[in-house]
C-alpha atoms as a PDB file:
ATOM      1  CA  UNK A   1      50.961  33.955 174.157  1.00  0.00           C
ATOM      2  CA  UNK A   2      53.083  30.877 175.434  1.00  0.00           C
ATOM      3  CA  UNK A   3      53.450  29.771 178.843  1.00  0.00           C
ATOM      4  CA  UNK A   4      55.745  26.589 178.783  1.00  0.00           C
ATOM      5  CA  UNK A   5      57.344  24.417 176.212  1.00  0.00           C
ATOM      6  CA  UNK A   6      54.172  22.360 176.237  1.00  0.00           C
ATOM      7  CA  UNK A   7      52.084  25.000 174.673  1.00  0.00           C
ATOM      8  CA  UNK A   8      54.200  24.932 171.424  1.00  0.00           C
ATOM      9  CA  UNK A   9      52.079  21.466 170.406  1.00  0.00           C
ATOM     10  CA  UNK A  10      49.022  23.599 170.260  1.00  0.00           C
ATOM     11  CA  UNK A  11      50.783  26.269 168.010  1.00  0.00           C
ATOM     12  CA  UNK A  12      51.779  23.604 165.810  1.00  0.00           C
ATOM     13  CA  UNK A  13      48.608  22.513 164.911  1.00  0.00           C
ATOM     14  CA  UNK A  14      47.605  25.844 164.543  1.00  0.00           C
ATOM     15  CA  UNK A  15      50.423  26.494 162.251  1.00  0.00           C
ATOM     16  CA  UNK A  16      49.206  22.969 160.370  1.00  0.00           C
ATOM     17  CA  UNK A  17      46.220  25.198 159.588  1.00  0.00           C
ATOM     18  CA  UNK A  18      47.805  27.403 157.920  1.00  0.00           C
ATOM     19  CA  UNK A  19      50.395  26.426 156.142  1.00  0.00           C
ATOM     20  CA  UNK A  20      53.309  28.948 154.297  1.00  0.00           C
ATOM     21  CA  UNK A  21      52.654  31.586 157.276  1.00  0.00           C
ATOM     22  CA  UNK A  22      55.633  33.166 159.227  1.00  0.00           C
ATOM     23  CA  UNK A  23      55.160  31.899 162.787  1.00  0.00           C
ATOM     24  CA  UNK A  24      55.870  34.015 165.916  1.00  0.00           C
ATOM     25  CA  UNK A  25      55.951  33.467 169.335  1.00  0.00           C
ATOM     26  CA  UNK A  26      55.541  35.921 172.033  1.00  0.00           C
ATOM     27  CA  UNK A  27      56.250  34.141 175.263  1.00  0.00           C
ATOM     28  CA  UNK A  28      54.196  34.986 178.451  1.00  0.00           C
ATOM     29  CA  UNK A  29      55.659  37.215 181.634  1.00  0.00           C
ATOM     30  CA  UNK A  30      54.208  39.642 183.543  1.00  0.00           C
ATOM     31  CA  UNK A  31      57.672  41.761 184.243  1.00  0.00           C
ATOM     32  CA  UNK A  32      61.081  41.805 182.485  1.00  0.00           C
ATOM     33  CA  UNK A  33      62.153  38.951 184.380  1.00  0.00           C
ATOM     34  CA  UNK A  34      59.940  36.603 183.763  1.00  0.00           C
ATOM     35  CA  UNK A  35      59.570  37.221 180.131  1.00  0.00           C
ATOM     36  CA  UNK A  36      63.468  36.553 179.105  1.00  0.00           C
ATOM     37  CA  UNK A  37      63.533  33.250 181.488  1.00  0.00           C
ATOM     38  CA  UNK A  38      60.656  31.939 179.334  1.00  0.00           C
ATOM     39  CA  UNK A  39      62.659  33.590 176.405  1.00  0.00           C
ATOM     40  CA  UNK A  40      65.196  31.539 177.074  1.00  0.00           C
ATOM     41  CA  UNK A  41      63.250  28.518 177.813  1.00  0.00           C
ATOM     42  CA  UNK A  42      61.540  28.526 174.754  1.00  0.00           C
ATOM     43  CA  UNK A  43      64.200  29.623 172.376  1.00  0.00           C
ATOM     44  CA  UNK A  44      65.826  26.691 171.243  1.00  0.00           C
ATOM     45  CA  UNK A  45      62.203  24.356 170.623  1.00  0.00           C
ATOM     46  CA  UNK A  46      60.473  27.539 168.767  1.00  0.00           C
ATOM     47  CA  UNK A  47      63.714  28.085 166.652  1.00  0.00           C
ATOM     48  CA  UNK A  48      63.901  24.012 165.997  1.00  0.00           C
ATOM     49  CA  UNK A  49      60.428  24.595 164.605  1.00  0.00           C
ATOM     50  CA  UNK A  50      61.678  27.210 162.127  1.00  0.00           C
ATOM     51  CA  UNK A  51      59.003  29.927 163.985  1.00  0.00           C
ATOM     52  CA  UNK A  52      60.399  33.603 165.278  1.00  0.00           C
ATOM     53  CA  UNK A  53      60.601  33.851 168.751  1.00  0.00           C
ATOM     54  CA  UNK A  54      60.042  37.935 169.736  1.00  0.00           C
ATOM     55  CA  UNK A  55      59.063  39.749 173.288  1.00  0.00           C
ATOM     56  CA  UNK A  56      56.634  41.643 174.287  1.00  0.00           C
ATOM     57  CA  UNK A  57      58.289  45.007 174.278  1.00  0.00           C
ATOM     58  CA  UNK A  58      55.764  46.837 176.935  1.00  0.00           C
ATOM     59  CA  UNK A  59      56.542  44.640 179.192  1.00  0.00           C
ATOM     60  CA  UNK A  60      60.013  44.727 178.810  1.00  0.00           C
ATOM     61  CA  UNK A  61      59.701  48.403 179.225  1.00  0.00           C
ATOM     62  CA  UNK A  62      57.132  48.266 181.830  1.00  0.00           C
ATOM     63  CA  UNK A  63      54.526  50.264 179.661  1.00  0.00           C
ATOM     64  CA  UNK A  64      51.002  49.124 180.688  1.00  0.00           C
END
């Protein structure tokens, strides 16, 4: 999962590793909150990239 903008370089070169794969990025939060302000953080850098930017739907729905 992704923190900050910063941890996209790291993806990258993971994604450099494998080259032709569909790249998606779930984006870290601990409540719903928190997950679409990094949502929205992230969204414009991951889509630059060409990579799929999705949440992670328990939290969103507060299923642990």
């Amino acid at each position: 999962m992704i923190d900050s903008v910063d941890d996209l370089e790291e993806a990258a070169q993971i994604a450099e590793l494998h080259p032709g794969r569909e790249i998606i990025i779930m984006p870290q939060g601990t409540d719903a909150q928190r997950m679409i302000a990094k949502m929205n953080e992230l969204r414009a850098p991951v889509t630059a990239r060409g990579w799929r930017l999705l949440p992670r739907l328990h939290v969103l729905l507060n299923i642990r």
